[in-house]
C-alpha atoms as a PDB file:
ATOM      1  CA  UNK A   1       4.108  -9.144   3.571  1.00  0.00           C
ATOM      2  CA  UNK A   2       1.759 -12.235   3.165  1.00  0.00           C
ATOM      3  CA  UNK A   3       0.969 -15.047   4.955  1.00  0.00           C
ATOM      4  CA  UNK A   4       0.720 -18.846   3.956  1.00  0.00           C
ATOM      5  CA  UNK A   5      -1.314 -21.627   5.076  1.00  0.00           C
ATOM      6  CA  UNK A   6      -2.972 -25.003   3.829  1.00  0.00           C
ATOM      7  CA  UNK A   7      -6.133 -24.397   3.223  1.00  0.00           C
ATOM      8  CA  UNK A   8      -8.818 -26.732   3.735  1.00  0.00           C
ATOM      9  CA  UNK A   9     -12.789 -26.065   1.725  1.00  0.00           C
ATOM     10  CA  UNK A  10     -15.884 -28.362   0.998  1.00  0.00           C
ATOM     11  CA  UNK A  11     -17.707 -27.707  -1.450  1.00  0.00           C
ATOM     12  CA  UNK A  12     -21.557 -28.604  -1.951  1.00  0.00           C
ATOM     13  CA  UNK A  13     -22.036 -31.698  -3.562  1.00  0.00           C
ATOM     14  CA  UNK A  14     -18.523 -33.242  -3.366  1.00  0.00           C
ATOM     15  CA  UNK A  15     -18.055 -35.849  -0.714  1.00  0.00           C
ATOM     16  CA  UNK A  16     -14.934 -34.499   1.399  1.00  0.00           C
ATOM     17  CA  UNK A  17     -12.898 -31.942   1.413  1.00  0.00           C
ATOM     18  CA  UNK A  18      -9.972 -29.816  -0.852  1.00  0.00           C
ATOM     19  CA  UNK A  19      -6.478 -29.073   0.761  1.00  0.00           C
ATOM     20  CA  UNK A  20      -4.515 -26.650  -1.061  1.00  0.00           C
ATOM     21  CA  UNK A  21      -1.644 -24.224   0.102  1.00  0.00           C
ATOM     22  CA  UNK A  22      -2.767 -20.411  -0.106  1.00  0.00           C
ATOM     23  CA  UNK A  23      -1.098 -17.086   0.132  1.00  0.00           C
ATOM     24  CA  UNK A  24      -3.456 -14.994   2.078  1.00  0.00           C
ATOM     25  CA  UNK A  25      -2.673 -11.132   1.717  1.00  0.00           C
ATOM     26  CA  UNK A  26      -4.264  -7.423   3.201  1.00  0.00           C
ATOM     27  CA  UNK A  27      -5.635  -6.337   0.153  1.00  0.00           C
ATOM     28  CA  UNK A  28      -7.381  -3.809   1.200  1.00  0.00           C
ATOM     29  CA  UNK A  29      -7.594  -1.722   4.856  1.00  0.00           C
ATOM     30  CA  UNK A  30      -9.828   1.056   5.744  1.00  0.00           C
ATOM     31  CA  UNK A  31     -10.974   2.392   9.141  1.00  0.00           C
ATOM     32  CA  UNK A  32     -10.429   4.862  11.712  1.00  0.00           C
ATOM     33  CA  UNK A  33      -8.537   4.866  15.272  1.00  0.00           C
ATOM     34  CA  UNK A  34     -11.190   2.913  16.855  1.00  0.00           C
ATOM     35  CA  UNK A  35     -11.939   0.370  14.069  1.00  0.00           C
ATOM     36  CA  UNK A  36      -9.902  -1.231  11.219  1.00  0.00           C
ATOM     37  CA  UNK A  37     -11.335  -3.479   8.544  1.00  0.00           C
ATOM     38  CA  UNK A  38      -9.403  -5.415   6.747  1.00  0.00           C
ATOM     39  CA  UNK A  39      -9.596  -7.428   3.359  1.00  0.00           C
ATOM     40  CA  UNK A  40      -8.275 -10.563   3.162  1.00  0.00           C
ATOM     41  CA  UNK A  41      -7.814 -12.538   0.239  1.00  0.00           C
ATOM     42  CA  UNK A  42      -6.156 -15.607  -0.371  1.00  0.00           C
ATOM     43  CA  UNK A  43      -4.479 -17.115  -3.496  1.00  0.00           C
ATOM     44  CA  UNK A  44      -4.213 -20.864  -4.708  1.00  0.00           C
ATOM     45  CA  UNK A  45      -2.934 -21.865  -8.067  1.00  0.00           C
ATOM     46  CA  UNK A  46      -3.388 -18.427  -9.462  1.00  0.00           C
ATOM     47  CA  UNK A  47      -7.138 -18.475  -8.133  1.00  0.00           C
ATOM     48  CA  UNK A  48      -8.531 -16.358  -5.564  1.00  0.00           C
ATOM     49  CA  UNK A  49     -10.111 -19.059  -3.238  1.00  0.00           C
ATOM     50  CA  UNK A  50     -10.647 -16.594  -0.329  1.00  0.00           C
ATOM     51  CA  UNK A  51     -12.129 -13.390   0.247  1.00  0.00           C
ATOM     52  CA  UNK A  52     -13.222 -12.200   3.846  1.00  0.00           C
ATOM     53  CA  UNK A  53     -13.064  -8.844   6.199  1.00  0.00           C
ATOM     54  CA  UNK A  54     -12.011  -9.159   9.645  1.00  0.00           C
ATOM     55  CA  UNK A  55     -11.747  -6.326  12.324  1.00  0.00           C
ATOM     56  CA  UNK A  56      -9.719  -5.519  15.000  1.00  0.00           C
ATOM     57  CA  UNK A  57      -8.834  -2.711  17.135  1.00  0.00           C
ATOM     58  CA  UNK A  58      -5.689  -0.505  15.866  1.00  0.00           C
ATOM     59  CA  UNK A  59      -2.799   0.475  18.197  1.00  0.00           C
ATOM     60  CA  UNK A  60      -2.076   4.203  17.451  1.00  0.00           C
ATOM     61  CA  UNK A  61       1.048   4.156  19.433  1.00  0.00           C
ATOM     62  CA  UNK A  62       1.983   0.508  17.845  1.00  0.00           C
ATOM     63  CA  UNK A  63       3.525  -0.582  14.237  1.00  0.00           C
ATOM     64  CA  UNK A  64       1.686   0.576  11.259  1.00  0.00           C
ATOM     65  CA  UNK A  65      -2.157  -0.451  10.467  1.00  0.00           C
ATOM     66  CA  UNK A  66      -0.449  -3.043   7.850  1.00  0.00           C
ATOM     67  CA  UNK A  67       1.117  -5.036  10.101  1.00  0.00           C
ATOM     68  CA  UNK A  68      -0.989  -4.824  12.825  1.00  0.00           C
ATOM     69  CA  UNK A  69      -3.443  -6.313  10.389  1.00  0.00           C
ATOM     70  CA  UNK A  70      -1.079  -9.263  10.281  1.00  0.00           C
ATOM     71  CA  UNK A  71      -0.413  -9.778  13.556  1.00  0.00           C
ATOM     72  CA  UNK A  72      -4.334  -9.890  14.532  1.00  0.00           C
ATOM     73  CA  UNK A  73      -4.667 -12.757  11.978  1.00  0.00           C
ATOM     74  CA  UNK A  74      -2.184 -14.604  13.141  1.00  0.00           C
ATOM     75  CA  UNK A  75      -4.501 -14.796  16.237  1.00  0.00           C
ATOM     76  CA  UNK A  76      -7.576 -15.857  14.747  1.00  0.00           C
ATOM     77  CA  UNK A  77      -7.852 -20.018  15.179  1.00  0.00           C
ATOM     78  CA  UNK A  78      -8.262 -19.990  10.992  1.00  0.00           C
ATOM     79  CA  UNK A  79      -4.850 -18.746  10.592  1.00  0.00           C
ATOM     80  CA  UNK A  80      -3.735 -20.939  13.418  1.00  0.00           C
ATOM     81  CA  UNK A  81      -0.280 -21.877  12.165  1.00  0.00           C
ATOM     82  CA  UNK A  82       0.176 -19.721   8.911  1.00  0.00           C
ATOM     83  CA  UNK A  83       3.764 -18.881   8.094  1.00  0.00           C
ATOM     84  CA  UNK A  84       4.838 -15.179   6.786  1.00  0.00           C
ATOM     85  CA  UNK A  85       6.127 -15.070   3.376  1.00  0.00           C
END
């Protein structure tokens, strides 16, 4: 599972901004039953453009940590509108 999204960056010294579709992915999840982290990184053109933890609160009765992981983003404003692929 992995989601995708356009992904908008500035970058110091250049007037304006880069738009570029990304894959973001859970590369990495760790935790316990009252907090998970997960690792998110996203991919553009074969370069890894984003790399950030985010936490939420797991469901122990729900779906796996996984996809729980991928519903919380889909939450977050930042991933406001990103697509599963």
């Amino acid at each position: 599972m992995a989601l995708t999204k356009q992904l908008i960056k500035t970058i110091p010294g250049f007037d304006g901004e880069l738009t570029t579709e990304a894959c973001f992915k859970v590369s990495r999840l760790s935790g316990d039953k009252h907090n998970m982290s997960a690792l998110v990184t996203g991919v553009a053109s074969e370069s890894q453009v984003y790399a950030v933890e985010h936490l939420f609160v797991p469901n122990l009765n729900g779906e796996n940590f996984i996809a729980q992981a991928y519903k919380h983003l889909k939450t977050l404003p930042e991933f406001a509108g990103a697509t599963d692929c």
